[in-house]
C-alpha atoms as a PDB file:
ATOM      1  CA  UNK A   1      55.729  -9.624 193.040  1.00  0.00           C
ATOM      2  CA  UNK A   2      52.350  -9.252 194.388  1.00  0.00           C
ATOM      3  CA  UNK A   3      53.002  -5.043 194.696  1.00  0.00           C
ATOM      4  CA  UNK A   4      52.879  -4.709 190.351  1.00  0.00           C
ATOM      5  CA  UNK A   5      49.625  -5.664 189.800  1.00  0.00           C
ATOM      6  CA  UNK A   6      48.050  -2.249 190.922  1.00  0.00           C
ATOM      7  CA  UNK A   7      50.459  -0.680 188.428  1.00  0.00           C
ATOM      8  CA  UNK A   8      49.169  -3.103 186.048  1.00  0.00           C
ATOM      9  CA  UNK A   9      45.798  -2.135 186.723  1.00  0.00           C
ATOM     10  CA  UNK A  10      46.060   1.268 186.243  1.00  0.00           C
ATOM     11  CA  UNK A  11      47.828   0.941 182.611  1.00  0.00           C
ATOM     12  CA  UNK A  12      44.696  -0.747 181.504  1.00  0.00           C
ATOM     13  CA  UNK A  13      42.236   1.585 182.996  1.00  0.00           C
ATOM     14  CA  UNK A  14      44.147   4.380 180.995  1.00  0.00           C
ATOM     15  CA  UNK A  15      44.224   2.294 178.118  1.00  0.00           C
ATOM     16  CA  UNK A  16      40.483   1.655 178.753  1.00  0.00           C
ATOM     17  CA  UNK A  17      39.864   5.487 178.882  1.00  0.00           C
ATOM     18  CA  UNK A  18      41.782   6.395 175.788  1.00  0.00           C
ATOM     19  CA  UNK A  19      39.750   3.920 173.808  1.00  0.00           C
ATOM     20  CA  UNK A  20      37.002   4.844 175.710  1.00  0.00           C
ATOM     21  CA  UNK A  21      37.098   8.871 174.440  1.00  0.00           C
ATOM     22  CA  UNK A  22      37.653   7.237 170.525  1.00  0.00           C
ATOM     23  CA  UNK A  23      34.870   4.633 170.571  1.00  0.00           C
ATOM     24  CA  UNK A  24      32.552   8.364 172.005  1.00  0.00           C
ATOM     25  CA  UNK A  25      33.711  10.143 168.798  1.00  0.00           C
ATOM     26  CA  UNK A  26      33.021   7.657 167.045  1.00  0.00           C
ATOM     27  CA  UNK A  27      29.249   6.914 168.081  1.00  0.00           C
ATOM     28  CA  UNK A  28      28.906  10.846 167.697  1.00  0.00           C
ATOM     29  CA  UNK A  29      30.159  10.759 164.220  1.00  0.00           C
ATOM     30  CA  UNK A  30      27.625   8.149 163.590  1.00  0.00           C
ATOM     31  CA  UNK A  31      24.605  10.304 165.082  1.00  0.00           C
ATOM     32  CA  UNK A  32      25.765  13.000 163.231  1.00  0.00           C
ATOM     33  CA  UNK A  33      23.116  14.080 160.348  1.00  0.00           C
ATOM     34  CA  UNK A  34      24.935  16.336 158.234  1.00  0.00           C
ATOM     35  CA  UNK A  35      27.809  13.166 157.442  1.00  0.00           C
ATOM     36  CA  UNK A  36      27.559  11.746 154.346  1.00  0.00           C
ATOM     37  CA  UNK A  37      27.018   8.258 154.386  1.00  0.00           C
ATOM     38  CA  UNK A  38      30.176   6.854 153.606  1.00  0.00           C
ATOM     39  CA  UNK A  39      31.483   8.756 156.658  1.00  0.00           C
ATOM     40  CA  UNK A  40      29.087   6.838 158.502  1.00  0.00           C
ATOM     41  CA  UNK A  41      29.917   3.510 157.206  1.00  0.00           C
ATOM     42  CA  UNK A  42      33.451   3.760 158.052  1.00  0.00           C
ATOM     43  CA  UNK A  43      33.187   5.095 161.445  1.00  0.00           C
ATOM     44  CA  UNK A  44      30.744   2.306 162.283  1.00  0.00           C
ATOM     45  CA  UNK A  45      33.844  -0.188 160.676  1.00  0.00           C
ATOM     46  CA  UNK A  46      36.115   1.399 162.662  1.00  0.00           C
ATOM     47  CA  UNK A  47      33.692   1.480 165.659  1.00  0.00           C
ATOM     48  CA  UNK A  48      33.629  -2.547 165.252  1.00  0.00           C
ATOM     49  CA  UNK A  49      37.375  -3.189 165.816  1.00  0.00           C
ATOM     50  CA  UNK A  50      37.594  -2.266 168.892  1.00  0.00           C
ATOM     51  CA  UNK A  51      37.700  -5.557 171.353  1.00  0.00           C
ATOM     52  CA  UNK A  52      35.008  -6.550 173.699  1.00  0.00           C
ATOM     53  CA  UNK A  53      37.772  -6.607 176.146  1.00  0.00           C
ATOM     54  CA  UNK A  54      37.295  -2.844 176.430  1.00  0.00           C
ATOM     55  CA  UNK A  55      34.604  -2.245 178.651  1.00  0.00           C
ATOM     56  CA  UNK A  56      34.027  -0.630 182.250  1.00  0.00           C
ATOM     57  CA  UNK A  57      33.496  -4.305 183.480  1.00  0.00           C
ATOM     58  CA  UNK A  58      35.890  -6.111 182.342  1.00  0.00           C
ATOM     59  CA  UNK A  59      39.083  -4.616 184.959  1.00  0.00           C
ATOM     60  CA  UNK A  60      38.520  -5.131 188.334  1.00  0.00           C
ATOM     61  CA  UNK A  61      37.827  -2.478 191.147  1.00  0.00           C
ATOM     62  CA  UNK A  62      40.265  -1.998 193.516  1.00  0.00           C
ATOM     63  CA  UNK A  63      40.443   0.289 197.167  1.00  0.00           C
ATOM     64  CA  UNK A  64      41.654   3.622 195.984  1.00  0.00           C
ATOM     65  CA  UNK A  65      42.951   3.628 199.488  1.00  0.00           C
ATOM     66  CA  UNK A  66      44.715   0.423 200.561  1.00  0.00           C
ATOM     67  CA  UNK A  67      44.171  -1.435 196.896  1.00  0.00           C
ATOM     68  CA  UNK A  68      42.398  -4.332 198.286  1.00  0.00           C
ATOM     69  CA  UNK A  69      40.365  -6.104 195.771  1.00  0.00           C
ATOM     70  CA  UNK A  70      37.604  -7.232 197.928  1.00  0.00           C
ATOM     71  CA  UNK A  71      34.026  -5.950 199.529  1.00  0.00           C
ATOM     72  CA  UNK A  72      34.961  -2.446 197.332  1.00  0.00           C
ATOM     73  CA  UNK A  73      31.831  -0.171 197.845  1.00  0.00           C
ATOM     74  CA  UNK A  74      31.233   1.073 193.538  1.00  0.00           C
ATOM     75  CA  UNK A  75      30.095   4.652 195.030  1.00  0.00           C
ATOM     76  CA  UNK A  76      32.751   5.508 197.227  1.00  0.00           C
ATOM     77  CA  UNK A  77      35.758   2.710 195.382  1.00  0.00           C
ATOM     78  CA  UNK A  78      36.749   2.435 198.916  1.00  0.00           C
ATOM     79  CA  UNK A  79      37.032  -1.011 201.149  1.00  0.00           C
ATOM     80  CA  UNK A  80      34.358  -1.624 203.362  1.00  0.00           C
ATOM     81  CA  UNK A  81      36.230  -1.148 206.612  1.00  0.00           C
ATOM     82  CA  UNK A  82      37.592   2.074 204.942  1.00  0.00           C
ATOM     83  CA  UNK A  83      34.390   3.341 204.565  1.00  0.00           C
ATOM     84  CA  UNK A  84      33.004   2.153 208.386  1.00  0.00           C
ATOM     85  CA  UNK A  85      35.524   4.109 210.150  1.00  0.00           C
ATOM     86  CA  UNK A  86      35.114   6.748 207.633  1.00  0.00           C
ATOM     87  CA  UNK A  87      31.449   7.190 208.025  1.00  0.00           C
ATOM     88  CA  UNK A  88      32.261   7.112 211.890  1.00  0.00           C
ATOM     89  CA  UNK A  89      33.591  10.173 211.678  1.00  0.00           C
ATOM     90  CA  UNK A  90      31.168  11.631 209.346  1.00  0.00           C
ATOM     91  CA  UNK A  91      33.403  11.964 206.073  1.00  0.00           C
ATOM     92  CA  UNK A  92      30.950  10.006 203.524  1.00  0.00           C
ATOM     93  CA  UNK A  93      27.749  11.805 203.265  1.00  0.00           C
ATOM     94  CA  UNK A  94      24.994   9.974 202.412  1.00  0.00           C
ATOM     95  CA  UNK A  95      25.837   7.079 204.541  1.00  0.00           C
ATOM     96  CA  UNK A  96      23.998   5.503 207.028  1.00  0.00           C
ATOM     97  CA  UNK A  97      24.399   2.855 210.101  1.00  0.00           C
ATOM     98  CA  UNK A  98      21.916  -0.084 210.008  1.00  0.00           C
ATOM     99  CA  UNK A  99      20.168  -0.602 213.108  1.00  0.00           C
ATOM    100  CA  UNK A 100      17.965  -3.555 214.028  1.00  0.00           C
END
């Protein structure tokens, strides 16, 4: 049961991208000079229905490799441990060991 929430995951982060790409033509419509006003006004009323439940935040990250939820480094979305033995071998550039 535990497998199906990485399925789950992904349906919402291409649900999140779709809405995404119409919330961006919407905020260009809005910037838009030549639009008349009333073009404006309902593109912002349109632009206010979508739920705050949409944003980049609101899903959780996940290991693109082994889709564990925790210690995910943002720049590389990989685990932590992924990402040591990774940068072992010199795969992630602009990675370096602490020393003390």
């Amino acid at each position: 049961m535990a497998v199906h929430w990485h399925i789950k995951n992904k349906l919402k982060k291409k649900e999140f991208q779709n809405t995404e790409l119409q919330k961006l033509f919407l905020k260009s419509v809005l910037i838009n000079e030549h639009l008349s006003k009333k073009q404006k006004l309902f593109a912002y009323e349109q632009f206010l229905k979508y739920e705050k439940k949409h944003s980049i935040s609101y899903y959780r990250k996940y290991c693109v490799i082994n889709f564990n939820g925790r210690a995910v480094l943002r720049q590389f979305k990989i685990h932590r441990l992924v990402a040591k033995k990774w940068a072992n071998y010199g795969f992630l550039i602009g990675l370096r060991k602490a020393s003390f």
